[in-house]
PDB file of N, CA and C in Angstrom:
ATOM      1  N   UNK A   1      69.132 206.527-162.442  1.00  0.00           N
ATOM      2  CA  UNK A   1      69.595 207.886-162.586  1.00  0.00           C
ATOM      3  C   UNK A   1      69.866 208.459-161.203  1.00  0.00           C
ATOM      4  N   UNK A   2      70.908 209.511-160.629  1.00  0.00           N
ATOM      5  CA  UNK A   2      71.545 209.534-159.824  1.00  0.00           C
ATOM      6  C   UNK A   2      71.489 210.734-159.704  1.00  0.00           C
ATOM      7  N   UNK A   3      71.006 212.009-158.951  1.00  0.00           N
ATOM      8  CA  UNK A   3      70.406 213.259-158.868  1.00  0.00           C
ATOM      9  C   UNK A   3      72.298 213.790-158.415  1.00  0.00           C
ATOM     10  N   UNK A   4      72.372 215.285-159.064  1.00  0.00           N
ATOM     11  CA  UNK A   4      73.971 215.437-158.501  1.00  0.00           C
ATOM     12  C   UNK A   4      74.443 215.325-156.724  1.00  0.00           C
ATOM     13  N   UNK A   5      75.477 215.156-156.507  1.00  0.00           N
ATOM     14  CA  UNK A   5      75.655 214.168-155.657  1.00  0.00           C
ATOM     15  C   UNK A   5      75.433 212.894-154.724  1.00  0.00           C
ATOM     16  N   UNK A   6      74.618 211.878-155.942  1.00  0.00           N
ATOM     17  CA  UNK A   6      74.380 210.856-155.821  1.00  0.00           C
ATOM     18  C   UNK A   6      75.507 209.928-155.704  1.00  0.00           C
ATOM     19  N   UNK A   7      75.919 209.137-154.727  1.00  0.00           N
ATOM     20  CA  UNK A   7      76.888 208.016-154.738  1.00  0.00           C
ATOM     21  C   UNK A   7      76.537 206.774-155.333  1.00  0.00           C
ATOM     22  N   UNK A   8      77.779 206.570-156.579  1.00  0.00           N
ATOM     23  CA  UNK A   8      77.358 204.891-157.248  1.00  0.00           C
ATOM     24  C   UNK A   8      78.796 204.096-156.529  1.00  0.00           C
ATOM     25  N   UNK A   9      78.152 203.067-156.139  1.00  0.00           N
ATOM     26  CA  UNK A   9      79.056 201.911-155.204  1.00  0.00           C
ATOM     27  C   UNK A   9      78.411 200.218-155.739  1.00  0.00           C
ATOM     28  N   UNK A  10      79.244 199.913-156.252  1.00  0.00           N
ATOM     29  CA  UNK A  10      79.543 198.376-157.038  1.00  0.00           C
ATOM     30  C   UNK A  10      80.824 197.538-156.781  1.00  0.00           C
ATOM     31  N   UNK A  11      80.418 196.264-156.655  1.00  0.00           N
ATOM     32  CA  UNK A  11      81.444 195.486-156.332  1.00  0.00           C
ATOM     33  C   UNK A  11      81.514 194.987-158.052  1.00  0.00           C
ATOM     34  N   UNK A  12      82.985 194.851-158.547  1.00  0.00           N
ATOM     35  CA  UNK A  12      82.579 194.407-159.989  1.00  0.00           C
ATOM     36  C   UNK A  12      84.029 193.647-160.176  1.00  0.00           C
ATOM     37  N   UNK A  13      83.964 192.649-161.494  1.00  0.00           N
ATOM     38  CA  UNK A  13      85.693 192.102-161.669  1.00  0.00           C
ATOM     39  C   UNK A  13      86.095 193.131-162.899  1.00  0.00           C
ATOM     40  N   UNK A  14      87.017 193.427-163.016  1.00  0.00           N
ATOM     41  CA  UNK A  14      88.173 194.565-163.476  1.00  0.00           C
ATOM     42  C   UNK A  14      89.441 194.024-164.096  1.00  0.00           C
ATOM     43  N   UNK A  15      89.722 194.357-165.044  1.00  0.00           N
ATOM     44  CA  UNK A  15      90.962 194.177-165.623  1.00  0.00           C
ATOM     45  C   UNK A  15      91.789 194.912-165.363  1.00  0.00           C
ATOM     46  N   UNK A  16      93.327 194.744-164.647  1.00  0.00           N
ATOM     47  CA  UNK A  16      94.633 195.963-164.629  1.00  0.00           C
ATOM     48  C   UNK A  16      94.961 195.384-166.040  1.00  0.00           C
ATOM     49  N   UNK A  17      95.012 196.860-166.975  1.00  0.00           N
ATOM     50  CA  UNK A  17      96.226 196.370-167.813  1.00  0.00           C
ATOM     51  C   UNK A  17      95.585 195.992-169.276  1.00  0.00           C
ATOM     52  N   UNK A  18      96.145 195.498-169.994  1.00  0.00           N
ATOM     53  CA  UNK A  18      95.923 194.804-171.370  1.00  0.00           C
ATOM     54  C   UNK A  18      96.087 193.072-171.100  1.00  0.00           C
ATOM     55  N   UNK A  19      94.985 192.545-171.635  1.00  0.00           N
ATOM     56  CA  UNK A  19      94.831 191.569-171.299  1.00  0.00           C
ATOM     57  C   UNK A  19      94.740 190.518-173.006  1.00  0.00           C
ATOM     58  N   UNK A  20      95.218 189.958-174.186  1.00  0.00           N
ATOM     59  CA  UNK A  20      95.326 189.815-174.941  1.00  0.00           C
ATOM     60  C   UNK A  20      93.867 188.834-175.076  1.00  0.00           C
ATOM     61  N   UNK A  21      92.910 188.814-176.570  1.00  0.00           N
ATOM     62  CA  UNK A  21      91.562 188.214-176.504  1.00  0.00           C
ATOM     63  C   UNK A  21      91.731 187.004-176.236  1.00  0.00           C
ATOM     64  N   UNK A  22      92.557 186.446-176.925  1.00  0.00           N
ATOM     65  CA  UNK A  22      92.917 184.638-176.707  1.00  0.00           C
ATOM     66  C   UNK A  22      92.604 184.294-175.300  1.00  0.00           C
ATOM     67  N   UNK A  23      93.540 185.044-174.458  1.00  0.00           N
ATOM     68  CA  UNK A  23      93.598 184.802-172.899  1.00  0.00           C
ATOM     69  C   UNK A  23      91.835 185.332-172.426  1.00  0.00           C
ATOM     70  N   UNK A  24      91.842 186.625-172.551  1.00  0.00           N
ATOM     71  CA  UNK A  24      90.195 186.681-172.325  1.00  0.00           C
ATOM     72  C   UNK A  24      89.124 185.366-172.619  1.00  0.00           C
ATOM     73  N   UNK A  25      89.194 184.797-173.610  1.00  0.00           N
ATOM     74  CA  UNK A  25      88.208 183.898-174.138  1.00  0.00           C
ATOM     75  C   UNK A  25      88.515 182.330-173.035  1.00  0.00           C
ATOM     76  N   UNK A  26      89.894 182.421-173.176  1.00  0.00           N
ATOM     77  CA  UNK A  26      90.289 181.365-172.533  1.00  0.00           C
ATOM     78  C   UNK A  26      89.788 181.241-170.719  1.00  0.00           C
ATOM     79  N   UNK A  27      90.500 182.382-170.596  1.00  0.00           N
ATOM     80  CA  UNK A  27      89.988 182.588-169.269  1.00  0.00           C
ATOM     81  C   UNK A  27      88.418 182.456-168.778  1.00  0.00           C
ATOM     82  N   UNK A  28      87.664 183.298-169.932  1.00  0.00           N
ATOM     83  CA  UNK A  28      85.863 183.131-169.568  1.00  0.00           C
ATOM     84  C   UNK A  28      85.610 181.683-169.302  1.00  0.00           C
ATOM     85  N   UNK A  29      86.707 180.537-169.621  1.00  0.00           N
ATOM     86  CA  UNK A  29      86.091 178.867-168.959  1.00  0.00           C
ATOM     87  C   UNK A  29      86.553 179.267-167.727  1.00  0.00           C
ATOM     88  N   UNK A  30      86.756 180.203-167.212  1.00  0.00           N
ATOM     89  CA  UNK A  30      87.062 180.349-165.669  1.00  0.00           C
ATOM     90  C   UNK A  30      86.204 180.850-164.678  1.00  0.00           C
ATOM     91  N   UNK A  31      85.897 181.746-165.241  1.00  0.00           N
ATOM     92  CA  UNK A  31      85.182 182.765-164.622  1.00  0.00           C
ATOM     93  C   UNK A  31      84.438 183.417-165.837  1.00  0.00           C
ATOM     94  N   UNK A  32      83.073 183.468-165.915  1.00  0.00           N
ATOM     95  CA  UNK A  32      82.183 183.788-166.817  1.00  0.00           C
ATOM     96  C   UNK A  32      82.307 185.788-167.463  1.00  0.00           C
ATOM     97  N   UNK A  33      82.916 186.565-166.254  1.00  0.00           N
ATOM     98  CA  UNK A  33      82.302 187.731-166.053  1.00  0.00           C
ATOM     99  C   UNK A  33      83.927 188.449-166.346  1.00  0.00           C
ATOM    100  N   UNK A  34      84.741 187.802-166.787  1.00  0.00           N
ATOM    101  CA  UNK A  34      85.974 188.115-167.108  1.00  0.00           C
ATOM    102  C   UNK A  34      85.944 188.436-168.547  1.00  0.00           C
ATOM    103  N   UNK A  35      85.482 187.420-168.819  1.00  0.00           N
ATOM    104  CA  UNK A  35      85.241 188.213-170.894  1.00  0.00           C
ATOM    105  C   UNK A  35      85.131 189.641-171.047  1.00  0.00           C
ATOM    106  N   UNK A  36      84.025 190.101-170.180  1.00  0.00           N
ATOM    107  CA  UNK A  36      83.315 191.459-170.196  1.00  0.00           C
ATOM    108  C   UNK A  36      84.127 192.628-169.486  1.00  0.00           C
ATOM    109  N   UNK A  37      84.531 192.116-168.834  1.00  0.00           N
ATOM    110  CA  UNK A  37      85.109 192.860-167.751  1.00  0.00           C
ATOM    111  C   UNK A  37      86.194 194.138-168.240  1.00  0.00           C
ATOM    112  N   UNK A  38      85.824 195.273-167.828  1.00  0.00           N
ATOM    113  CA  UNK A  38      86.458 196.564-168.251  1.00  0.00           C
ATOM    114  C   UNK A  38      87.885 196.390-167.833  1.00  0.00           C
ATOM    115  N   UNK A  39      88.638 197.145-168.533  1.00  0.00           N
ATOM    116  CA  UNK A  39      89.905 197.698-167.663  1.00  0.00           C
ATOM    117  C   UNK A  39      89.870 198.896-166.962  1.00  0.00           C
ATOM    118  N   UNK A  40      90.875 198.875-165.926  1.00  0.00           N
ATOM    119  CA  UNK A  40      90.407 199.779-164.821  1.00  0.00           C
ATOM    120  C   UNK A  40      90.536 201.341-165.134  1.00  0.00           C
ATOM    121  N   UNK A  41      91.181 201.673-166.044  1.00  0.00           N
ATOM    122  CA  UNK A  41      91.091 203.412-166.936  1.00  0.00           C
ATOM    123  C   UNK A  41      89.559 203.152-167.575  1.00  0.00           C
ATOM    124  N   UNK A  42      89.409 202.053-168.204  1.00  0.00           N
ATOM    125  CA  UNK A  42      87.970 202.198-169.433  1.00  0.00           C
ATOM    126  C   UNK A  42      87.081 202.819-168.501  1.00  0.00           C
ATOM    127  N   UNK A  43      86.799 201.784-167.369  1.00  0.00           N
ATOM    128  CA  UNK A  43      85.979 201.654-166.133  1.00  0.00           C
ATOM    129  C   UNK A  43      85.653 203.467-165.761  1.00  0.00           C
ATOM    130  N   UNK A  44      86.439 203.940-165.497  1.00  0.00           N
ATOM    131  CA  UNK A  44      86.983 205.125-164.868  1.00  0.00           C
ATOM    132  C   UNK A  44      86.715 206.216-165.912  1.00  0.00           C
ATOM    133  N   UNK A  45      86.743 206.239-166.710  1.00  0.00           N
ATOM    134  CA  UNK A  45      86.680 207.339-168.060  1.00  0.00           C
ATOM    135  C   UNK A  45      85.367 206.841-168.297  1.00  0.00           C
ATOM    136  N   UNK A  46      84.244 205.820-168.593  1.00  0.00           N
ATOM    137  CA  UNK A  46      83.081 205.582-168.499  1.00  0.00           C
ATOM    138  C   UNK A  46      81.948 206.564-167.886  1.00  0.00           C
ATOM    139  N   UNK A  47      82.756 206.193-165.942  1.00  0.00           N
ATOM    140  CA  UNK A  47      82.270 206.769-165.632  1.00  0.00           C
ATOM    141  C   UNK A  47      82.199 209.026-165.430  1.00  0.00           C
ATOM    142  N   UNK A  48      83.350 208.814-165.533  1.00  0.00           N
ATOM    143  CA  UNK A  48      83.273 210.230-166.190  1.00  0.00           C
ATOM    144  C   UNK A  48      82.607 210.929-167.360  1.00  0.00           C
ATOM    145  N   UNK A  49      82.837 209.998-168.619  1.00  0.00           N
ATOM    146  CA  UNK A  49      81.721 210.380-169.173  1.00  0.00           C
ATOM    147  C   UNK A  49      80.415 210.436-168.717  1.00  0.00           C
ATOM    148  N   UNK A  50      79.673 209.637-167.963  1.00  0.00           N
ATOM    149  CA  UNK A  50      78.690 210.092-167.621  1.00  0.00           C
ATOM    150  C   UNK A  50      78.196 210.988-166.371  1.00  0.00           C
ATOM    151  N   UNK A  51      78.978 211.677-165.899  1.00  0.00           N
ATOM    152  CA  UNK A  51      79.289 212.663-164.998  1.00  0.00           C
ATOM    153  C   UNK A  51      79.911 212.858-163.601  1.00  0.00           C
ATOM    154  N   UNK A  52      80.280 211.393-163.458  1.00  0.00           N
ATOM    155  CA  UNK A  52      80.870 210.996-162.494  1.00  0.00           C
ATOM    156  C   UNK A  52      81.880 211.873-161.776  1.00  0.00           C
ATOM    157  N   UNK A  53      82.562 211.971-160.719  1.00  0.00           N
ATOM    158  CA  UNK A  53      83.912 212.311-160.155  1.00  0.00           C
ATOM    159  C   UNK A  53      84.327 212.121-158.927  1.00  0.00           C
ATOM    160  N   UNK A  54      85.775 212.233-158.366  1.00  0.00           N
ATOM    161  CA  UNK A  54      85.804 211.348-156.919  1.00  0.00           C
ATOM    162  C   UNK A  54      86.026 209.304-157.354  1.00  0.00           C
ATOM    163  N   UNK A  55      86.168 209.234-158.824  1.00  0.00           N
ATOM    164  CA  UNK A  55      85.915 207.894-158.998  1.00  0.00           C
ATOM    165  C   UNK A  55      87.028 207.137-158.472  1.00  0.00           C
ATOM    166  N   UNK A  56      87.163 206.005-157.837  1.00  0.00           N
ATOM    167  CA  UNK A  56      87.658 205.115-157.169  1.00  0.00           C
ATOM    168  C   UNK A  56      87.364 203.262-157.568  1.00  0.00           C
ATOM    169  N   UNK A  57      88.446 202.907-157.712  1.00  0.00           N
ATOM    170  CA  UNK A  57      88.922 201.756-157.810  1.00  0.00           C
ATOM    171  C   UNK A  57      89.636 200.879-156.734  1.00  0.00           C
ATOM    172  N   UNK A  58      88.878 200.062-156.000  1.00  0.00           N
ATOM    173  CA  UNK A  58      89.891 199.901-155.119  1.00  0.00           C
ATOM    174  C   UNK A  58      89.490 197.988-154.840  1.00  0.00           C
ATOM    175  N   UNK A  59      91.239 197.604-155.077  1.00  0.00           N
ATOM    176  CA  UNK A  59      91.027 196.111-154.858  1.00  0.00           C
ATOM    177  C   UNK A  59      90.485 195.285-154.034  1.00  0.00           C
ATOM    178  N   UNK A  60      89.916 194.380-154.149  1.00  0.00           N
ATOM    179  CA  UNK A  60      89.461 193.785-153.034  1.00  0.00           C
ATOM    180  C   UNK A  60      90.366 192.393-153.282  1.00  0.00           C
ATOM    181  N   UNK A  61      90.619 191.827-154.299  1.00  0.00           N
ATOM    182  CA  UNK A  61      91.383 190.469-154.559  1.00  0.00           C
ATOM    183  C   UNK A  61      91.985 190.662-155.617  1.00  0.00           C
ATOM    184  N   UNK A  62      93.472 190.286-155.883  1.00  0.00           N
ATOM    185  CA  UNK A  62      93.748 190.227-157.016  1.00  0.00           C
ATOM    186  C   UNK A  62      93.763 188.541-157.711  1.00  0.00           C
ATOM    187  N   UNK A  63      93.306 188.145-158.133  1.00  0.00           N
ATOM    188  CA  UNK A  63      93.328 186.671-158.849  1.00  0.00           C
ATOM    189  C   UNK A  63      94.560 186.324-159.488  1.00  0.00           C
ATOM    190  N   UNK A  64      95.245 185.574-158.841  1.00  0.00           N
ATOM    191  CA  UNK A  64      96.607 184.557-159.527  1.00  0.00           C
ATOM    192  C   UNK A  64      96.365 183.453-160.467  1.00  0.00           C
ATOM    193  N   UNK A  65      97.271 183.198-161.396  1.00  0.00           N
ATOM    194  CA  UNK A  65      97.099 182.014-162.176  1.00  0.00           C
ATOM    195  C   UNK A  65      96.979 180.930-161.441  1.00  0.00           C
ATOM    196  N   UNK A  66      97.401 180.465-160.008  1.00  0.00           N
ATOM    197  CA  UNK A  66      97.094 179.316-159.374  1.00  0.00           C
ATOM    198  C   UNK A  66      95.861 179.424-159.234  1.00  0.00           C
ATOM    199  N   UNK A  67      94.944 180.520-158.754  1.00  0.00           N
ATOM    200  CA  UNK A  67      93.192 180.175-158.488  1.00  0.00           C
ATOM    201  C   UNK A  67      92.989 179.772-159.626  1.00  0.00           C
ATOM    202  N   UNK A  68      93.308 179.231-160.750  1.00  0.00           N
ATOM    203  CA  UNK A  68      92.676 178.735-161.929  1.00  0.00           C
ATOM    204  C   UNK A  68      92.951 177.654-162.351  1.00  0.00           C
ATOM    205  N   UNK A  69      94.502 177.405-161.838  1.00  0.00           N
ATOM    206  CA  UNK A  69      95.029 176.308-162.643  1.00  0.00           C
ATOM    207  C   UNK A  69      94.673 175.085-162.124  1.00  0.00           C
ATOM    208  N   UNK A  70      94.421 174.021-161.865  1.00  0.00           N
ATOM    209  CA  UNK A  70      93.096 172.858-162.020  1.00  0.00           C
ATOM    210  C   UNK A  70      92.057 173.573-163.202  1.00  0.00           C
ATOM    211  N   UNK A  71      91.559 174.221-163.049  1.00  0.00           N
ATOM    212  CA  UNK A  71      90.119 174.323-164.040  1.00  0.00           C
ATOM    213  C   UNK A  71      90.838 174.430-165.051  1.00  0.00           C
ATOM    214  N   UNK A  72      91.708 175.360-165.674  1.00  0.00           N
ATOM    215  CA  UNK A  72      92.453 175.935-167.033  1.00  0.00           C
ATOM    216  C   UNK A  72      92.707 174.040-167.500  1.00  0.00           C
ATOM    217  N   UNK A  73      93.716 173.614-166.836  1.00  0.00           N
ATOM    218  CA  UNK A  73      94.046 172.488-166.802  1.00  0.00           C
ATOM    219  C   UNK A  73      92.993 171.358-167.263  1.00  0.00           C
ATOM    220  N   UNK A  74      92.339 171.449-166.649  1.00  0.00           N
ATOM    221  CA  UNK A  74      91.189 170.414-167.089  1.00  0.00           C
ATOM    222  C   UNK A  74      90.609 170.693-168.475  1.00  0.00           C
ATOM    223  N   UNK A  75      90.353 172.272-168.462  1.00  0.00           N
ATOM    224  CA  UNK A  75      89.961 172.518-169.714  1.00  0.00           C
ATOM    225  C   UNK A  75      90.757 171.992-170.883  1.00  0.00           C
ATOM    226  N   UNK A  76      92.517 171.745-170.865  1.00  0.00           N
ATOM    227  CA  UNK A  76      92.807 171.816-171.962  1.00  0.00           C
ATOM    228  C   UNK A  76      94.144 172.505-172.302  1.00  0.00           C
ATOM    229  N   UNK A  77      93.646 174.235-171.342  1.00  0.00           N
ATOM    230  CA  UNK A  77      94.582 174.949-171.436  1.00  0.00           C
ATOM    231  C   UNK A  77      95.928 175.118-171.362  1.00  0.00           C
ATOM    232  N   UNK A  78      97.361 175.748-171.855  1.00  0.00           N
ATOM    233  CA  UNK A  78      98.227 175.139-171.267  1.00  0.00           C
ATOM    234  C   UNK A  78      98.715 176.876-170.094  1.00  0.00           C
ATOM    235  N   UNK A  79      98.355 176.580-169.136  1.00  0.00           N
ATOM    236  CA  UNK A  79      98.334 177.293-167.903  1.00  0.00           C
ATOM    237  C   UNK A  79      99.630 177.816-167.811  1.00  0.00           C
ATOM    238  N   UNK A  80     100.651 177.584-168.007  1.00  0.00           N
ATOM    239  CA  UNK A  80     102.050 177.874-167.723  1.00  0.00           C
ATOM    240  C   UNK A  80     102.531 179.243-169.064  1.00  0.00           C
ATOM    241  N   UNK A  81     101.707 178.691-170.202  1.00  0.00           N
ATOM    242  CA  UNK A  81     101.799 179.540-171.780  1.00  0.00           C
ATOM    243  C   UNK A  81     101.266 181.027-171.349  1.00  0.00           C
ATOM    244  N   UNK A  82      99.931 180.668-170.930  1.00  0.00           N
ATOM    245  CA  UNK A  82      99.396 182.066-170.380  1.00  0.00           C
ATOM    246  C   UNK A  82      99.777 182.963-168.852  1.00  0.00           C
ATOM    247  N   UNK A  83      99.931 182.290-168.359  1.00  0.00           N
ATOM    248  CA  UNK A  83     100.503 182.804-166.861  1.00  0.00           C
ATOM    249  C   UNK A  83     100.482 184.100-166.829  1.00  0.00           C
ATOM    250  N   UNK A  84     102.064 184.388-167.744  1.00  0.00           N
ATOM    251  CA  UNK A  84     102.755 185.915-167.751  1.00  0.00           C
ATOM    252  C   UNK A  84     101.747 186.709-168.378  1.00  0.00           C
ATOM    253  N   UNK A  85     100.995 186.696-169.041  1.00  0.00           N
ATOM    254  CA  UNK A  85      99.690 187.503-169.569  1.00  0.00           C
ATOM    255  C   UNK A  85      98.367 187.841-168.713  1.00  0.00           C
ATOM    256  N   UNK A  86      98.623 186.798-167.462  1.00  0.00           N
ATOM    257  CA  UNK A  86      97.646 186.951-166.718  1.00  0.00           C
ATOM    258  C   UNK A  86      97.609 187.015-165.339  1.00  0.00           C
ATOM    259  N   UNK A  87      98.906 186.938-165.435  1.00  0.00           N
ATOM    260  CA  UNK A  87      99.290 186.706-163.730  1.00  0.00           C
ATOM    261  C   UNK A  87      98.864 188.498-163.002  1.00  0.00           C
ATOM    262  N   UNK A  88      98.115 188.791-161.999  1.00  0.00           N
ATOM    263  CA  UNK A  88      97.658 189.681-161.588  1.00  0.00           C
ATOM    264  C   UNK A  88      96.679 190.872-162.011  1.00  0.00           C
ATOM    265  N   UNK A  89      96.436 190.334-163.125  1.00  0.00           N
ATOM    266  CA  UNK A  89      95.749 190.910-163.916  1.00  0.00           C
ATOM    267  C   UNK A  89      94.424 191.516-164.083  1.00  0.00           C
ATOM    268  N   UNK A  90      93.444 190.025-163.328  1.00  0.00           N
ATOM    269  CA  UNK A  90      92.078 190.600-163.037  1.00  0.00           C
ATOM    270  C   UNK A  90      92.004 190.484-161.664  1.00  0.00           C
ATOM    271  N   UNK A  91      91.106 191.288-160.974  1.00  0.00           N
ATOM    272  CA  UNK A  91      90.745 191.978-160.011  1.00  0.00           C
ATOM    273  C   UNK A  91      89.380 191.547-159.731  1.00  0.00           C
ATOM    274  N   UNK A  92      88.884 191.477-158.252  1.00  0.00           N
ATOM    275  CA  UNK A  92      87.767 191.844-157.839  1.00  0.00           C
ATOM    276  C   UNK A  92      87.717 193.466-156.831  1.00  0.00           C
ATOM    277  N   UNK A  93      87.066 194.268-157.369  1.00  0.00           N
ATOM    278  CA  UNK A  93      87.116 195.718-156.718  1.00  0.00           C
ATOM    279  C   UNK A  93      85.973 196.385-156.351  1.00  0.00           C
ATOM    280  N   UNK A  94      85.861 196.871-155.232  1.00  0.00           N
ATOM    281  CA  UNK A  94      84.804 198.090-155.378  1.00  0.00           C
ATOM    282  C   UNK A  94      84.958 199.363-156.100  1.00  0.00           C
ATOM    283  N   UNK A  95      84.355 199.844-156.564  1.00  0.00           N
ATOM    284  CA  UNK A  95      84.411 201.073-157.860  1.00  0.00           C
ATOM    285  C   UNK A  95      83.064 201.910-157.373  1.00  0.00           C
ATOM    286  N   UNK A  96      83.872 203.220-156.640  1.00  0.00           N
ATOM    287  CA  UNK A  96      83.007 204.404-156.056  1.00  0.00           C
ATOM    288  C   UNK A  96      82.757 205.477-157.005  1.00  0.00           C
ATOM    289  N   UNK A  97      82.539 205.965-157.047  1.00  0.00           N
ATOM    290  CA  UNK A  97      81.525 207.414-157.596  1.00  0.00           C
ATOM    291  C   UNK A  97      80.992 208.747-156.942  1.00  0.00           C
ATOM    292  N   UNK A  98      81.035 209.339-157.474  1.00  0.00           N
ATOM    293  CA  UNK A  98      80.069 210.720-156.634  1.00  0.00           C
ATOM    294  C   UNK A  98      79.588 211.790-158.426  1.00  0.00           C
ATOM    295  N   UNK A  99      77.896 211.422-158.547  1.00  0.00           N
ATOM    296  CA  UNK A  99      77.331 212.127-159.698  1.00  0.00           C
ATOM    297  C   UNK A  99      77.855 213.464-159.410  1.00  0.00           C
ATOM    298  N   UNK A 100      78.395 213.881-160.495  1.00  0.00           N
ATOM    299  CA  UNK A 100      78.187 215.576-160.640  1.00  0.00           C
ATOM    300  C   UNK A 100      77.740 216.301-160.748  1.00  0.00           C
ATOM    301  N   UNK A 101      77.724 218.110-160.671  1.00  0.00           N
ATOM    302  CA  UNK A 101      76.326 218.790-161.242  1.00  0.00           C
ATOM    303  C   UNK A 101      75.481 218.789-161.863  1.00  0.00           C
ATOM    304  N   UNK A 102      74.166 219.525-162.220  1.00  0.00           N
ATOM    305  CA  UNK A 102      73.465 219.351-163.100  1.00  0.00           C
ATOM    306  C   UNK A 102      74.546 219.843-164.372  1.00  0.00           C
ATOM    307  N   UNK A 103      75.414 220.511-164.214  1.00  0.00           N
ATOM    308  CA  UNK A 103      75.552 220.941-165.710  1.00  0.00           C
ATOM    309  C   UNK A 103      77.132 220.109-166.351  1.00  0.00           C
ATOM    310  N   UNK A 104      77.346 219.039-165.057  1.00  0.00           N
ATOM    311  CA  UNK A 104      78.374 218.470-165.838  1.00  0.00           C
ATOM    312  C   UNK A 104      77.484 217.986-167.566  1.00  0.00           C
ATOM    313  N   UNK A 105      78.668 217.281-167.813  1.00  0.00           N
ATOM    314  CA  UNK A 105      77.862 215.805-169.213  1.00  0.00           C
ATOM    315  C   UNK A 105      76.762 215.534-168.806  1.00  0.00           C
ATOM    316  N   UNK A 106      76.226 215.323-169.507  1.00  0.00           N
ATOM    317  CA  UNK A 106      74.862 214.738-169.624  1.00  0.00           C
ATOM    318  C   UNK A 106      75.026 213.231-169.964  1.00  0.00           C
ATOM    319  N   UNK A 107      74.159 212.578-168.916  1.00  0.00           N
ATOM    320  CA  UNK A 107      74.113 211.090-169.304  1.00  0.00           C
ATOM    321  C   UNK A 107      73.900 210.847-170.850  1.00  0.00           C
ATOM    322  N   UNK A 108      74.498 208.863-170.958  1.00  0.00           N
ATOM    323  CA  UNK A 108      74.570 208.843-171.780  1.00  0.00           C
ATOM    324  C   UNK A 108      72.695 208.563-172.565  1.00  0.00           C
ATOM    325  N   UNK A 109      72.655 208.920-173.513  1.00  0.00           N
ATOM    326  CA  UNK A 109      70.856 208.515-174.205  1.00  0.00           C
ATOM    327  C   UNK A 109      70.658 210.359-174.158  1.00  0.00           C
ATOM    328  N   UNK A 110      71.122 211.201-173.388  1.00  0.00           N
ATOM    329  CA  UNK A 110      70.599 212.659-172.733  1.00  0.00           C
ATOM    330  C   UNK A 110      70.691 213.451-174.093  1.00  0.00           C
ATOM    331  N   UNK A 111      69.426 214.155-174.426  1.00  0.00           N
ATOM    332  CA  UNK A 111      70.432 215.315-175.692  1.00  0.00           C
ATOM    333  C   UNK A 111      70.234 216.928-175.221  1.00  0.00           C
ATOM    334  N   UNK A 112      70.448 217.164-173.736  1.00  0.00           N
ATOM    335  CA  UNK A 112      70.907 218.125-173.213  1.00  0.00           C
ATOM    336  C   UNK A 112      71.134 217.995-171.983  1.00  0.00           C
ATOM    337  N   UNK A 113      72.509 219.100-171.486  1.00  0.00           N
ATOM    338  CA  UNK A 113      72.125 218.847-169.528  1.00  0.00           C
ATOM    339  C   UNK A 113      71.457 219.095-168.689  1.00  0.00           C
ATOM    340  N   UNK A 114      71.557 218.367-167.707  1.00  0.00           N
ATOM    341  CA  UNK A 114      70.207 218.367-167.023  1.00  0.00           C
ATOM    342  C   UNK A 114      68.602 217.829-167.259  1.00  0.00           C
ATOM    343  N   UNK A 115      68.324 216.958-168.280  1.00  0.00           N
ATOM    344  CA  UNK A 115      67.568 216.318-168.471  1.00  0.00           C
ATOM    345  C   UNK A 115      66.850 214.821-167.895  1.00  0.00           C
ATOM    346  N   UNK A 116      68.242 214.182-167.199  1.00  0.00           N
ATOM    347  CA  UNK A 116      67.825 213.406-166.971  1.00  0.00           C
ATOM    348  C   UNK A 116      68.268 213.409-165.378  1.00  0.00           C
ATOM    349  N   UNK A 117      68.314 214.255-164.680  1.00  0.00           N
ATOM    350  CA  UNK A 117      68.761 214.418-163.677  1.00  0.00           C
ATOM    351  C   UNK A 117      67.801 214.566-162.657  1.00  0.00           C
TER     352      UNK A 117
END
């Protein structure tokens, strides 16, 4: 819990975009943390709901279908089918924050503001 103007700072992987499940599932033989992985509005409206603002997204790598293709490949996959669905798609980013007042939203579990603050 993050008292108002508390800074949240995470390095996390991120989805730009719509990413279709097939390719998600497929991809998790790639990278484990891609299944899960938000898109970068979800990410962002998340944290607003829970009182966030000042929120920031900012790339650190964008991942190409070549960092994969050997592994996709080996798996099975046919790498060239998915490409255009995935080509730039996921991200490694830092994702900043700054908590808001006591009387923004109330975290999420909270059943008034300022309770858990």
């Amino acid at each position: 819990m993050l008292k108002p103007g508390g800074r949240f700072a995470v390095s996390d992987v991120v989805v730009r975009g719509e990413v279709p499940e097939l390719v998600r599932k497929s991809m998790l033989l790639w990278v484990g943390c891609i299944a899960g992985a938000l898109e970068e509005r979800e990410y962002a409206a998340r944290l607003a709901e829970a009182g966030f603002t000042g929120i920031s997204v900012e790339p650190t790598r964008v991942y190409s279908i070549e960092d994969a293709r050997s592994f996709l490949v080996e798996a099975g996959i046919d790498v060239d089918a998915i490409a255009p669905l995935v080509e730039g798609k996921f991200m490694s980013a830092f994702i900043r924050a700054t908590k808001g007042s006591a009387t923004a939203q109330p975290a999420v579990g909270c059943s008034k503001p300022g309770c858990c603050n």
